[in-house]
Structures are given as structure tokens and as C-alpha cells.
C-alpha atoms as a PDB file:
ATOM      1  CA  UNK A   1     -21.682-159.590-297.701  1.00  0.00           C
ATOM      2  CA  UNK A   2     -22.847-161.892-295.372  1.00  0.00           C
ATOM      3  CA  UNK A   3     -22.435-159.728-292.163  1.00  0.00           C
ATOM      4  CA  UNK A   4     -23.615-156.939-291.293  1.00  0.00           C
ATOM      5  CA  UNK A   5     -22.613-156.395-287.973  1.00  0.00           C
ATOM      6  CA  UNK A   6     -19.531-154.813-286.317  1.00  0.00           C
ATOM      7  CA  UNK A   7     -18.174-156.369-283.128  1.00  0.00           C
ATOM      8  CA  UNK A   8     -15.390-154.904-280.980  1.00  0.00           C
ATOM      9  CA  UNK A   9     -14.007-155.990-277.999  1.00  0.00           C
ATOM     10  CA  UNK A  10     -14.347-153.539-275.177  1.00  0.00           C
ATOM     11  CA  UNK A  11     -15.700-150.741-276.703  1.00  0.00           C
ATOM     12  CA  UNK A  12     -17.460-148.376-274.787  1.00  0.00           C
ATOM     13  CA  UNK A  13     -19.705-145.506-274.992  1.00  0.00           C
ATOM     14  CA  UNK A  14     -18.043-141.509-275.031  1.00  0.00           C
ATOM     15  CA  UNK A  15     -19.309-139.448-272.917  1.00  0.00           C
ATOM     16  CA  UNK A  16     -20.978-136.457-274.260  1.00  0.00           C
ATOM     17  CA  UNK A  17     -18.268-133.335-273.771  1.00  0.00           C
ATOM     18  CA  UNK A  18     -17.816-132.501-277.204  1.00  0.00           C
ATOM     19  CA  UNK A  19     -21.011-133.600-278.671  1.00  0.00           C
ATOM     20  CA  UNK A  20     -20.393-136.865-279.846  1.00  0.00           C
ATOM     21  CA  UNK A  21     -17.960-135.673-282.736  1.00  0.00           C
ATOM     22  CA  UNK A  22     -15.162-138.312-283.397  1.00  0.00           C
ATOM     23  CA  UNK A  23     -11.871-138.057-282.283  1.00  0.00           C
ATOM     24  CA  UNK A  24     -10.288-139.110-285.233  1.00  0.00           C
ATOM     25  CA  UNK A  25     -10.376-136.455-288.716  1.00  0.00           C
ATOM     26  CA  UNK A  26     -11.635-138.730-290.957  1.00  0.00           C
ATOM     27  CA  UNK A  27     -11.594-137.590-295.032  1.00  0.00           C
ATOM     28  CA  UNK A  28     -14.971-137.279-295.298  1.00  0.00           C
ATOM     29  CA  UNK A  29     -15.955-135.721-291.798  1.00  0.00           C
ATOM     30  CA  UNK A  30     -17.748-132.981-292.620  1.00  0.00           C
ATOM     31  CA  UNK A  31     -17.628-130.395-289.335  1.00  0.00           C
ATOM     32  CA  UNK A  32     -13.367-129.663-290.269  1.00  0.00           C
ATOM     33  CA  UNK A  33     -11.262-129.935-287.052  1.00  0.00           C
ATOM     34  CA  UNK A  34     -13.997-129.926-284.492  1.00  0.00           C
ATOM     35  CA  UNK A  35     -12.593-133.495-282.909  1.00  0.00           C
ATOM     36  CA  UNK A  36     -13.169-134.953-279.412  1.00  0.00           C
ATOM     37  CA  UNK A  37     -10.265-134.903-276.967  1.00  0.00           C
ATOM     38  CA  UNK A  38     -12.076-138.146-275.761  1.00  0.00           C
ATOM     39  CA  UNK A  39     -11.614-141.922-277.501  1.00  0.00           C
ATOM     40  CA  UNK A  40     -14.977-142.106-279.284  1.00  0.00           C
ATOM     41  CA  UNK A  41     -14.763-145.913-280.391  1.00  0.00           C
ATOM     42  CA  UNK A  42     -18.644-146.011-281.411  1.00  0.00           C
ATOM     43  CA  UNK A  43     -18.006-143.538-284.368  1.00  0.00           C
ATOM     44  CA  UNK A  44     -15.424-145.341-285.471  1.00  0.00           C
ATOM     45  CA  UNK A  45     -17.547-148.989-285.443  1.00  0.00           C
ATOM     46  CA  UNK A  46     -20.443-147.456-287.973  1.00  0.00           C
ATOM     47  CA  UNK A  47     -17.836-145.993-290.309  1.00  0.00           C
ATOM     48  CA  UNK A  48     -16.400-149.475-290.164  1.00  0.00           C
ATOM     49  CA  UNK A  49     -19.390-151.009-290.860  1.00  0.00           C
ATOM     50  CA  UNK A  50     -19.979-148.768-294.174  1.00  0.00           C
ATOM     51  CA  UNK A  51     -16.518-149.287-294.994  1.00  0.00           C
ATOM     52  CA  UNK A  52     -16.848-153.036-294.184  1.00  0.00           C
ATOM     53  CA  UNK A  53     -20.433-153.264-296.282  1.00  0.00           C
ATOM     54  CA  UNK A  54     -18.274-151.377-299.583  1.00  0.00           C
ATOM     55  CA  UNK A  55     -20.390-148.305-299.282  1.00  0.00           C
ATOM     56  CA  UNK A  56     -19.453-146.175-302.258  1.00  0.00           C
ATOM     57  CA  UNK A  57     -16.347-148.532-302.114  1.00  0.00           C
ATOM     58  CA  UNK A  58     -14.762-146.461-304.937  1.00  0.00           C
ATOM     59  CA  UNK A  59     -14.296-143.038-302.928  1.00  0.00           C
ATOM     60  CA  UNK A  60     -13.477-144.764-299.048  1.00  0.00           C
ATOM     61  CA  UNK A  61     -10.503-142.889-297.524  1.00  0.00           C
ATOM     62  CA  UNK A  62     -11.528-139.768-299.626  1.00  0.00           C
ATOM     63  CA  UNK A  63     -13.106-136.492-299.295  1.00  0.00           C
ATOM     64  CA  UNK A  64     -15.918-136.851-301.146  1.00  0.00           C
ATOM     65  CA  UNK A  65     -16.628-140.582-299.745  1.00  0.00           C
ATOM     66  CA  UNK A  66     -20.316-140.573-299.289  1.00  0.00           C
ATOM     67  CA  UNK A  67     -21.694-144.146-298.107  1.00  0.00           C
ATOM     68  CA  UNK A  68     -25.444-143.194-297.917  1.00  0.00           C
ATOM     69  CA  UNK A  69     -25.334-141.427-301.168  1.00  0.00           C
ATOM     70  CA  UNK A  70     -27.292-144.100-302.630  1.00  0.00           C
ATOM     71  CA  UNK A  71     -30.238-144.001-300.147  1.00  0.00           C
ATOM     72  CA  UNK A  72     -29.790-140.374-300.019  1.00  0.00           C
ATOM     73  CA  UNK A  73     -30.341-137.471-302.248  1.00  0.00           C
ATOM     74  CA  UNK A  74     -29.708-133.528-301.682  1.00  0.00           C
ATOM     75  CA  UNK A  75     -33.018-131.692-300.546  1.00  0.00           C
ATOM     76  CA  UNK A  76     -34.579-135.517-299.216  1.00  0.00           C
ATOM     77  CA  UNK A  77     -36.304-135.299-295.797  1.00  0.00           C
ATOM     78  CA  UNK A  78     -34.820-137.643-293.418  1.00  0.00           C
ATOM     79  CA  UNK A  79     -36.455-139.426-290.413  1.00  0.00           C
ATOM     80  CA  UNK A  80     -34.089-141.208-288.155  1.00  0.00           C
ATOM     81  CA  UNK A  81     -36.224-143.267-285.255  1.00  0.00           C
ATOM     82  CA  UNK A  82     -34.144-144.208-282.309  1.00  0.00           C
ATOM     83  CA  UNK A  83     -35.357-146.297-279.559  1.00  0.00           C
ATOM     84  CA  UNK A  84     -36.229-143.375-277.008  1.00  0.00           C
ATOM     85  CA  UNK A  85     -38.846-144.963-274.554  1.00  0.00           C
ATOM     86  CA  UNK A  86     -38.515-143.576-271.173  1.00  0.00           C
ATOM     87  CA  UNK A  87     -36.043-140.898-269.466  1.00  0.00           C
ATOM     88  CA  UNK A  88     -35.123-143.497-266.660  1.00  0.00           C
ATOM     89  CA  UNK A  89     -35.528-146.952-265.826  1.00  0.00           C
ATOM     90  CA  UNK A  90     -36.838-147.145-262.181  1.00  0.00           C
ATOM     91  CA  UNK A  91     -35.307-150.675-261.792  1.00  0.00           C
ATOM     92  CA  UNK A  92     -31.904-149.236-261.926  1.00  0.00           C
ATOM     93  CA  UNK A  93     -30.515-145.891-260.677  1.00  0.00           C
ATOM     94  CA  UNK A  94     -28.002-143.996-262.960  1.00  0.00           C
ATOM     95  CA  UNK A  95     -27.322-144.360-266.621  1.00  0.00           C
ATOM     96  CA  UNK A  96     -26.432-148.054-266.238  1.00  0.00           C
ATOM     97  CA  UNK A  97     -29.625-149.992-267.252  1.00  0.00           C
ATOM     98  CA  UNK A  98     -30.702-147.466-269.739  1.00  0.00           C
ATOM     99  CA  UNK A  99     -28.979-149.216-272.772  1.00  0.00           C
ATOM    100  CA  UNK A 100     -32.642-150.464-273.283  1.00  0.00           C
ATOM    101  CA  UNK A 101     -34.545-147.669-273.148  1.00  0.00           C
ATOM    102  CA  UNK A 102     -32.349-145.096-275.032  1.00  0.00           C
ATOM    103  CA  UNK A 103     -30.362-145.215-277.978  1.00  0.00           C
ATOM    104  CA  UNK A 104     -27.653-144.227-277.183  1.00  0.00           C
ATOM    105  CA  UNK A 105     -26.712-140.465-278.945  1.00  0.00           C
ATOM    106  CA  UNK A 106     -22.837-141.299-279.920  1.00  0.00           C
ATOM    107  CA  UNK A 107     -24.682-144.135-282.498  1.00  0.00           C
ATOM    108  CA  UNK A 108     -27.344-141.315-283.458  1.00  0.00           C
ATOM    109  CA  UNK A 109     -24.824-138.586-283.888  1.00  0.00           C
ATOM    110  CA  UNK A 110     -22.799-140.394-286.468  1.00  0.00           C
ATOM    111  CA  UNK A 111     -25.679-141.533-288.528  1.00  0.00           C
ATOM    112  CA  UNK A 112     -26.366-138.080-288.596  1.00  0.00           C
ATOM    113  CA  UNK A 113     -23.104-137.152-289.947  1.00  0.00           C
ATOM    114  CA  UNK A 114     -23.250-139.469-292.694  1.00  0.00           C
ATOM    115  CA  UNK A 115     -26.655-138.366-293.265  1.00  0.00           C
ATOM    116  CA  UNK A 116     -25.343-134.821-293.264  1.00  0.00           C
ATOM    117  CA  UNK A 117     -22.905-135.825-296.137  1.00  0.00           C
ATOM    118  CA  UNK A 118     -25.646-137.548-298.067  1.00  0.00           C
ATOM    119  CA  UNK A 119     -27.619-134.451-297.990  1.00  0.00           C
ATOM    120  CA  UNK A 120     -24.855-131.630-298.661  1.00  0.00           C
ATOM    121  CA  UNK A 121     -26.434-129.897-296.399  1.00  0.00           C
ATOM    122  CA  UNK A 122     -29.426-129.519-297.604  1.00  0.00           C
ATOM    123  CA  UNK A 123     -32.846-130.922-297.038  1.00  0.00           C
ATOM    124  CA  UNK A 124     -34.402-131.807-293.679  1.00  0.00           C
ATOM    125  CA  UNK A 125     -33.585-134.225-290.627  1.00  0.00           C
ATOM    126  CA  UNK A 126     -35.927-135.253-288.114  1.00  0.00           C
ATOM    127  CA  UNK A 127     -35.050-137.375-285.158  1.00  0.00           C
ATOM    128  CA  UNK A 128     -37.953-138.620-283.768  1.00  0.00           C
ATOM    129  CA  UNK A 129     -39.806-141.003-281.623  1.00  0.00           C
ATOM    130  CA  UNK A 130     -42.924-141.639-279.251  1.00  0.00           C
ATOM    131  CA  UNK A 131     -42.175-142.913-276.143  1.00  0.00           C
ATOM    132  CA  UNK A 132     -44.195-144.043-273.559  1.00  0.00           C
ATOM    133  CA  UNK A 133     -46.909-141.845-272.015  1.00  0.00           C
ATOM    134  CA  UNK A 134     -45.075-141.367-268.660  1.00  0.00           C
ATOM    135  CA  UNK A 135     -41.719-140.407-270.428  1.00  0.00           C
ATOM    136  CA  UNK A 136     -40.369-136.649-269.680  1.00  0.00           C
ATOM    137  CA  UNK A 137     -38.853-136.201-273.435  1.00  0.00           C
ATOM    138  CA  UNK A 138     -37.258-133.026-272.107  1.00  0.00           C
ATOM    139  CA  UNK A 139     -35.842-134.585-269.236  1.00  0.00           C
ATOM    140  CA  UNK A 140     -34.629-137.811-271.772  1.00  0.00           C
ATOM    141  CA  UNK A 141     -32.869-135.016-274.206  1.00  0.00           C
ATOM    142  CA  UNK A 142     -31.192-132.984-271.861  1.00  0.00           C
ATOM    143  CA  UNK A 143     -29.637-135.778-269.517  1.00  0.00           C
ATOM    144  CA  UNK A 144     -28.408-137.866-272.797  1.00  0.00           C
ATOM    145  CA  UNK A 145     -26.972-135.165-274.740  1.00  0.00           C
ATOM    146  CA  UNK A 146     -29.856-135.102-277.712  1.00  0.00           C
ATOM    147  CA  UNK A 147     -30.450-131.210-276.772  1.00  0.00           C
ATOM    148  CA  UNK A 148     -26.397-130.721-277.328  1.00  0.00           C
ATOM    149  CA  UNK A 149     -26.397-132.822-280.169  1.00  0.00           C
ATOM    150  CA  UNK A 150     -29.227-130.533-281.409  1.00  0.00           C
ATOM    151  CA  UNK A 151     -27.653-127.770-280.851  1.00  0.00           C
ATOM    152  CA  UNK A 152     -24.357-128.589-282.205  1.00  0.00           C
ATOM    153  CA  UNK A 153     -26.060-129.075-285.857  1.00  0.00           C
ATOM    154  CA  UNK A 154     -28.177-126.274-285.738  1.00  0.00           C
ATOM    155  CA  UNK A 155     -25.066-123.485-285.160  1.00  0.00           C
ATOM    156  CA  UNK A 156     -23.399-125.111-288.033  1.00  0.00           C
ATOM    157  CA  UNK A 157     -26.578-124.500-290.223  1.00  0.00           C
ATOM    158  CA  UNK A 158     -28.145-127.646-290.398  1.00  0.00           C
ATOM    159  CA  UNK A 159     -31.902-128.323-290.107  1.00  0.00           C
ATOM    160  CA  UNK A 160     -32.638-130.796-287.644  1.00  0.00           C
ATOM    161  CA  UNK A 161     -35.286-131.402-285.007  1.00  0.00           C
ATOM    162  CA  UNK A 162     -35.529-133.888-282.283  1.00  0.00           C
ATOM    163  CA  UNK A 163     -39.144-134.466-281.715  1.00  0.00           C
ATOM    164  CA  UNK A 164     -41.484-135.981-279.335  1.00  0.00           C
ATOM    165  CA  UNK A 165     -44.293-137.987-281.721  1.00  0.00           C
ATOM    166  CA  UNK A 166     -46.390-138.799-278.867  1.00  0.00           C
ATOM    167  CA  UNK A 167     -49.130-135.595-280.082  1.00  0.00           C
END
């Protein structure tokens, strides 16, 4: 288990229309039939790379598959800390260039998934990060999807906040 990367040619970020969900029903997906008309090939890379590191190797391509089980536990707390450092980068116009300021949400949202499964929905999550002082963290949420992805979670009962650690 030498690498632990996963590397595909021409894969490129979904856009945010249904929230990041996959647009493949995988066993274990936990949110039913709620799919993405759109390709979504970043979802499909991490569950790769759990599949390709033999996370809970003995239940992959089932239901009950649960690759951070071991990490972990119903009722845990979870922080996840994305790069989030400013809400534009005023070298470059648009979303192109932002790749290094912003993580971007399609790799967040299926962390959080797998997270989700790990926790049975239970427990907390937290997504969270302190950006630099001149950052508008509303402005970053809203324009990269974080306040749908937010959203999303929280009308299907799950306890999450995106937070702003700079206070």
C-alpha cells in the first residue's frame, strides 16, 4: 500500500446543481436515490481511493461498506479543515485560479458522506477553517456551494456546521 493517491486523466470538477451528490447509486450511499444528473468524477476518485487503500475491504460493493469505520465511531465529533483562505483571488477573475485558495466542495462533500456513514448519523460535524483576515466567509460559502452543501445535510437531519474560526 504504497500509494495513496488517485490519478485520473481529465477529470474535472461538477458543478454544484445538485449539491455535490454523486451521480452514480453506490451500495453504501447513504442519501437513497438523490443522484446528480451531472458526471461527478471527483466522488467517484475518493471512493476509489478507499476502495483502492482496502478500507473495510471485507464489506466493498455492499450496503453496509463503511471505510472510515475504523477512525470513526457513532456519537464522535468530527472536524473536517479544508483549505478555505480567501473568497477570490484578485490575480485572476472568475473561479479559475481559485483551486488554491478553496477546496474545492465536490472533495468536501464526499468526505462528508463517508463521514456520515461512519457516524450513523449520529454525533457532530464541523467544517471549519480560518482564513485570512480580509476573507468574506459568507461571500466564500455562498459562491462555492458550502451554504447548499450545508443545507442539503441539515434537511436530511444531520448536524453539521460550516464555520468561520477566525473569532
Amino acid at each position: 500500500m504504497n500509494n495513496f493517491f488517485w490519478h485520473e486523466d481529465f477529470a474535472d470538477y461538477p458543478t454544484n446543481n445538485a449539491f455535490f451528490n454523486p451521480d452514480k447509486l453506490y451500495p453504501e450511499y447513504p442519501f437513497g436515490e438523490n443522484l446528480s444528473a451531472f458526471p461527478n468524477q471527483i466522488y467517484e476518485m475518493i471512493r476509489n481511493l478507499f476502495i483502492h487503500l482496502r478500507l473495510d475491504s471485507e464489506n466493498i460493493g455492499k450496503p453496509v461498506w463503511n471505510p472510515l469505520g475504523e477512525y470513526i465511531k457513532h456519537g464522535d465529533t468530527v472536524l473536517i479543515k479544508p483549505n478555505m483562505v480567501k473568497h477570490e483571488n484578485s490575480t485572476c477573475k472568475g473561479k479559475k485560479g481559485m483551486e488554491c485558495l478553496v477546496t474545492h466542495p465536490s472533495v468536501i462533500r464526499c468526505i462528508l458522506d463517508y463521514v456520515i456513514i461512519a457516524l450513523g448519523k449520529t454525533g457532530k460535524i464541523v467544517v471549519a477553517d480560518a482564513p485570512v483576515q480580509g476573507c468574506d466567509f459568507k461571500k466564500l460559502k455562498n459562491s462555492w456551494g458550502y451554504d447548499k452543501i450545508e443545507k442539503f445535510y441539515r434537511e436530511n437531519g444531520i448536524l453539521i456546521s460550516i464555520d468561520d474560526l477566525r473569532d
